[in-house]
C-alpha atoms as a PDB file:
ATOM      1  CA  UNK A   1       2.473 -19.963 -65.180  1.00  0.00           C
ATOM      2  CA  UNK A   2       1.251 -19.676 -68.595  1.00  0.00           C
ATOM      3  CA  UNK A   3       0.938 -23.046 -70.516  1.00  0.00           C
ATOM      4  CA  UNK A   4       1.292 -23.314 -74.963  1.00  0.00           C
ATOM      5  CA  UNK A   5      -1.123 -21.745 -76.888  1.00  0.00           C
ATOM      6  CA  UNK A   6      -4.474 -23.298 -77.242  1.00  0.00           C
ATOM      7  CA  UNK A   7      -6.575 -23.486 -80.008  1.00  0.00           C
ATOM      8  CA  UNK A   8     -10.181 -22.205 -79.268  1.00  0.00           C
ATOM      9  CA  UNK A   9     -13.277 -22.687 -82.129  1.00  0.00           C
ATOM     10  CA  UNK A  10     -15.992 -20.179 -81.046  1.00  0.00           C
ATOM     11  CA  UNK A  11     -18.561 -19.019 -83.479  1.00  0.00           C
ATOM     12  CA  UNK A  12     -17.018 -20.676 -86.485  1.00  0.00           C
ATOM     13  CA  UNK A  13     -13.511 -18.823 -85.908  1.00  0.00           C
ATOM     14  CA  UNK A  14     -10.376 -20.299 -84.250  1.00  0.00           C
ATOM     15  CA  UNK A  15      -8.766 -18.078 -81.458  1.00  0.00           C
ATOM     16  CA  UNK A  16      -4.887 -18.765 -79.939  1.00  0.00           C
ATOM     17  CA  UNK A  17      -5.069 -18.612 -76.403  1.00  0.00           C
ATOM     18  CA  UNK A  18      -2.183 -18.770 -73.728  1.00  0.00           C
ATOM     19  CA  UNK A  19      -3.731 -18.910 -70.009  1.00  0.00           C
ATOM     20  CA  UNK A  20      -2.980 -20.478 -67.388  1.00  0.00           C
ATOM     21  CA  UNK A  21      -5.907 -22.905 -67.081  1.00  0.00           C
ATOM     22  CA  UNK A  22      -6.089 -26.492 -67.971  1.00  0.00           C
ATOM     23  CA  UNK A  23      -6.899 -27.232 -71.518  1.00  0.00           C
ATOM     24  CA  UNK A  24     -10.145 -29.462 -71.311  1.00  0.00           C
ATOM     25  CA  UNK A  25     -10.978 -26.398 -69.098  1.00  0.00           C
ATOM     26  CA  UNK A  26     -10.990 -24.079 -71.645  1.00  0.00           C
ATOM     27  CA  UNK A  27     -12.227 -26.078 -74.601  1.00  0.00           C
ATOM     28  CA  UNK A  28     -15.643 -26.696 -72.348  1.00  0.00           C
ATOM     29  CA  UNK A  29     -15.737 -22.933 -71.560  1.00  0.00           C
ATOM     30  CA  UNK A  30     -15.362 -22.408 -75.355  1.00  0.00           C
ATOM     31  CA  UNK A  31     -17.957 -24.769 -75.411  1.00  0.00           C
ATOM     32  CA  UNK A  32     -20.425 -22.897 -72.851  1.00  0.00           C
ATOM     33  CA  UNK A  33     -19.532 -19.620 -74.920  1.00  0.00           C
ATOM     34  CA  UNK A  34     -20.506 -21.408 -78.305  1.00  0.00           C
ATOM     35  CA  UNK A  35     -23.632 -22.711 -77.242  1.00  0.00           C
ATOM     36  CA  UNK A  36     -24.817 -18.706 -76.583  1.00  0.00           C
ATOM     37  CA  UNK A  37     -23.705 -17.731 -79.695  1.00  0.00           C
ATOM     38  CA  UNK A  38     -25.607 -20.458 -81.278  1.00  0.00           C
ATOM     39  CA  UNK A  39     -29.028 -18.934 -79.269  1.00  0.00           C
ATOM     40  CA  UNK A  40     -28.645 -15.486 -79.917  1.00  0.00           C
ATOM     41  CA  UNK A  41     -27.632 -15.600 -83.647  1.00  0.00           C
ATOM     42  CA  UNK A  42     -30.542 -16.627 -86.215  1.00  0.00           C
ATOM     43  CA  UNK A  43     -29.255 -19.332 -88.082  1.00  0.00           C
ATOM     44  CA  UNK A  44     -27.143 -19.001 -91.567  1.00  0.00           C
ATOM     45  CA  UNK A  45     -25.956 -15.167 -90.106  1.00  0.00           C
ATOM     46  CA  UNK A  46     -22.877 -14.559 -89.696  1.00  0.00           C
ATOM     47  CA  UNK A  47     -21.310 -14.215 -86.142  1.00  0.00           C
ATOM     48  CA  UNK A  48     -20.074 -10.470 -85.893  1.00  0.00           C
ATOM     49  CA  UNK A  49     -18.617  -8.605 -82.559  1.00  0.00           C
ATOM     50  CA  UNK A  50     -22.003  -7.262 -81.809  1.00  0.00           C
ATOM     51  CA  UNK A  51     -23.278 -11.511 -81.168  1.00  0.00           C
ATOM     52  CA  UNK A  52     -19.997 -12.132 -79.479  1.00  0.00           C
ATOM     53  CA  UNK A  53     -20.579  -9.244 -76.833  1.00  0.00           C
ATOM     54  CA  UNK A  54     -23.937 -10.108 -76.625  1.00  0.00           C
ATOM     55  CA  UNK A  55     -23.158 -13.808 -75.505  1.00  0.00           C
ATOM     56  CA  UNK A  56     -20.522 -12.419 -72.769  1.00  0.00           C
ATOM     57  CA  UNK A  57     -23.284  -9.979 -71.496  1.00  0.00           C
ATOM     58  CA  UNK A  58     -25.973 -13.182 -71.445  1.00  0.00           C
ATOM     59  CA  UNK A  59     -23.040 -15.232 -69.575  1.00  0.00           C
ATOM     60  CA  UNK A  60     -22.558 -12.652 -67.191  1.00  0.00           C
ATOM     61  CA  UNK A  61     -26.055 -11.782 -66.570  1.00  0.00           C
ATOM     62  CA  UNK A  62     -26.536 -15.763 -65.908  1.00  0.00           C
ATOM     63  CA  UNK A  63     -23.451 -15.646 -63.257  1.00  0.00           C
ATOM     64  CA  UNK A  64     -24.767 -12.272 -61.624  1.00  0.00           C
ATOM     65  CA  UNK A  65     -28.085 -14.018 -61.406  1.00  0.00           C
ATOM     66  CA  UNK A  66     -26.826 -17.268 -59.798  1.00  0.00           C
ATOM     67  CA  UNK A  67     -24.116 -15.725 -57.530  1.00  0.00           C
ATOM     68  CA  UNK A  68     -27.437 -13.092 -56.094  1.00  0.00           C
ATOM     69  CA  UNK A  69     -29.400 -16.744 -55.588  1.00  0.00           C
ATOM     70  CA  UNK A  70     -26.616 -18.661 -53.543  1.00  0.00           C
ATOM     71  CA  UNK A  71     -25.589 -14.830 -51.548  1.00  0.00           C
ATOM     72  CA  UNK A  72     -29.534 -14.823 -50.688  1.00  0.00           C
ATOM     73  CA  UNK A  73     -29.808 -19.251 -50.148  1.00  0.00           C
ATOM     74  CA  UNK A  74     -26.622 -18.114 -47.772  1.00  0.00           C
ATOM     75  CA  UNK A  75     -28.330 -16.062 -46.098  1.00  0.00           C
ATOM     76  CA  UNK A  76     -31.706 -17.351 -45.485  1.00  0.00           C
ATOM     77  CA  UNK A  77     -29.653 -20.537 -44.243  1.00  0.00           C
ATOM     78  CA  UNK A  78     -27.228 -18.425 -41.547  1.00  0.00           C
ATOM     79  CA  UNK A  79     -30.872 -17.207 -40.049  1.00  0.00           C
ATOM     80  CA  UNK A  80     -32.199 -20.112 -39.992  1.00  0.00           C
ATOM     81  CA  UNK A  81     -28.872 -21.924 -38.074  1.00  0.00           C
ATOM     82  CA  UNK A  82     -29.488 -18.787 -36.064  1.00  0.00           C
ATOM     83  CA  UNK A  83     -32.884 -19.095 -35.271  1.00  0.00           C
ATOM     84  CA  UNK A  84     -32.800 -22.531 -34.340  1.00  0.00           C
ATOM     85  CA  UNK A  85     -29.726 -21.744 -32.233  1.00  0.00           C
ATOM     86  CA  UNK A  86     -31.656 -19.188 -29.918  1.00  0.00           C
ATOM     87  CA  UNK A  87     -34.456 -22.502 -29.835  1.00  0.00           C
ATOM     88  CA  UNK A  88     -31.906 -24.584 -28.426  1.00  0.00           C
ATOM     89  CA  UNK A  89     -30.386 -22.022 -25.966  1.00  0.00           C
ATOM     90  CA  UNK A  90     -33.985 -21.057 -24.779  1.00  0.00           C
ATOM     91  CA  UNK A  91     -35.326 -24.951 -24.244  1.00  0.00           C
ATOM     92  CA  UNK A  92     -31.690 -25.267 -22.579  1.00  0.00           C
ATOM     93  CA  UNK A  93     -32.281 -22.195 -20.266  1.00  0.00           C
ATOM     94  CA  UNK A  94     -35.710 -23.722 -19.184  1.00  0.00           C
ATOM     95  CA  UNK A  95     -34.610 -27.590 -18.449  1.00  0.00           C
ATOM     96  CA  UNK A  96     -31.476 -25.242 -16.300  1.00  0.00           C
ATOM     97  CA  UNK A  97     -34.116 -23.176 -14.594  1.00  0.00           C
ATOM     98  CA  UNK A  98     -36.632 -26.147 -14.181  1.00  0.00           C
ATOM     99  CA  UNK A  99     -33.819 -27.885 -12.298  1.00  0.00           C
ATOM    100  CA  UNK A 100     -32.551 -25.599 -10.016  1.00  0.00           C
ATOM    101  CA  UNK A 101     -36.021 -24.849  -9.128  1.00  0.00           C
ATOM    102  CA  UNK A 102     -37.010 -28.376  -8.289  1.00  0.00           C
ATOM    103  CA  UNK A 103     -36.395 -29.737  -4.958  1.00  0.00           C
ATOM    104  CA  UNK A 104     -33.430 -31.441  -4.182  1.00  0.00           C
ATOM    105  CA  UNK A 105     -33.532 -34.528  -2.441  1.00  0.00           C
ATOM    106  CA  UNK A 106     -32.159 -34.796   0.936  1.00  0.00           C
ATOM    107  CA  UNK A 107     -30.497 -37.535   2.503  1.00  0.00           C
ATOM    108  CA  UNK A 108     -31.709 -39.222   5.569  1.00  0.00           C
ATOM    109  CA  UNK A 109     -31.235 -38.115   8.840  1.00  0.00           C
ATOM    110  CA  UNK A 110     -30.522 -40.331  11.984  1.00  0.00           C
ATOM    111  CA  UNK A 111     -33.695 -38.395  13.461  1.00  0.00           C
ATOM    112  CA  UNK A 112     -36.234 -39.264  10.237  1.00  0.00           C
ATOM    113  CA  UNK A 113     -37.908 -42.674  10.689  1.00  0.00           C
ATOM    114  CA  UNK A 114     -36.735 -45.302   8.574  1.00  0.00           C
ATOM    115  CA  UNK A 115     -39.135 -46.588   5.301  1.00  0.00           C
ATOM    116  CA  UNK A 116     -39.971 -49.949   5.728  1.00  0.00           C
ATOM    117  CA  UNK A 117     -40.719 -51.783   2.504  1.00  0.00           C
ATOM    118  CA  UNK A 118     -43.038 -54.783   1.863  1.00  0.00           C
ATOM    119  CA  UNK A 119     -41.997 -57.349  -0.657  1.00  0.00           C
ATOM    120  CA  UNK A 120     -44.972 -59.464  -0.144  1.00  0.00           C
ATOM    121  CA  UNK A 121     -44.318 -62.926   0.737  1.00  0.00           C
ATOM    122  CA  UNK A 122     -40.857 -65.456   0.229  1.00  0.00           C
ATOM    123  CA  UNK A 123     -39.442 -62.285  -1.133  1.00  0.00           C
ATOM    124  CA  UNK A 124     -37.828 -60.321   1.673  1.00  0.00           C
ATOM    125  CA  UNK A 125     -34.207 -59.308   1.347  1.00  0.00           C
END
């Protein structure tokens, strides 16, 4: 829902604004906005359309650039979570297969001789 107008200063001239966003939100935008302006126009000159479309096309090329950077971090981080997945399925599959192709130990039977055990002197059981 659309709040009161908001009074915006960009490039020396005030703009009226209704949106829906918080105040302080758009005075920093404003801000951000401002700040370009300020780079691309040689000091003392006046601000004309031309500057103003020139900052929006700087601020988008910025986002474009930064939303390509985190798509391609995103990426390069889902192959490596996959990569080191498949590491820890294959080292999982050998311990499995290591296992089942160890012997397994048998109990005793009454025909098997029994183990005696020496505990050396004053310490038998």
């Amino acid at each position: 829902m659309p709040k009161g107008p908001v009074e915006l200063r960009v490039g020396g001239q005030t703009y009226r604004v209704v949106a829906t966003a918080d105040e302080a939100d758009l005075h920093r935008l404003a801000d951000v906005v401002d700040a370009r302006l300020r780079q691309l126009t040689a000091p003392g000159r006046q601000v004309s359309p031309q500057s103003l479309l020139l900052a929006a096309l700087s601020l988008a090329h910025d986002l474009e650039d930064e939303r390509n950077r985190r798509l391609h971090s995103e990426q390069r981080a889902r192959e490596m979570l996959s990569s080191l997945v498949s590491r820890i399925d294959a080292a999982l599959e050998a311990d499995s297969a290591e296992l089942a192709a160890a012997p397994t130990p048998t109990a005793p039977n009454s025909d098997e001789a029994e183990v005696e055990f020496d505990f050396g002197p004053g310490l038998e059981p």
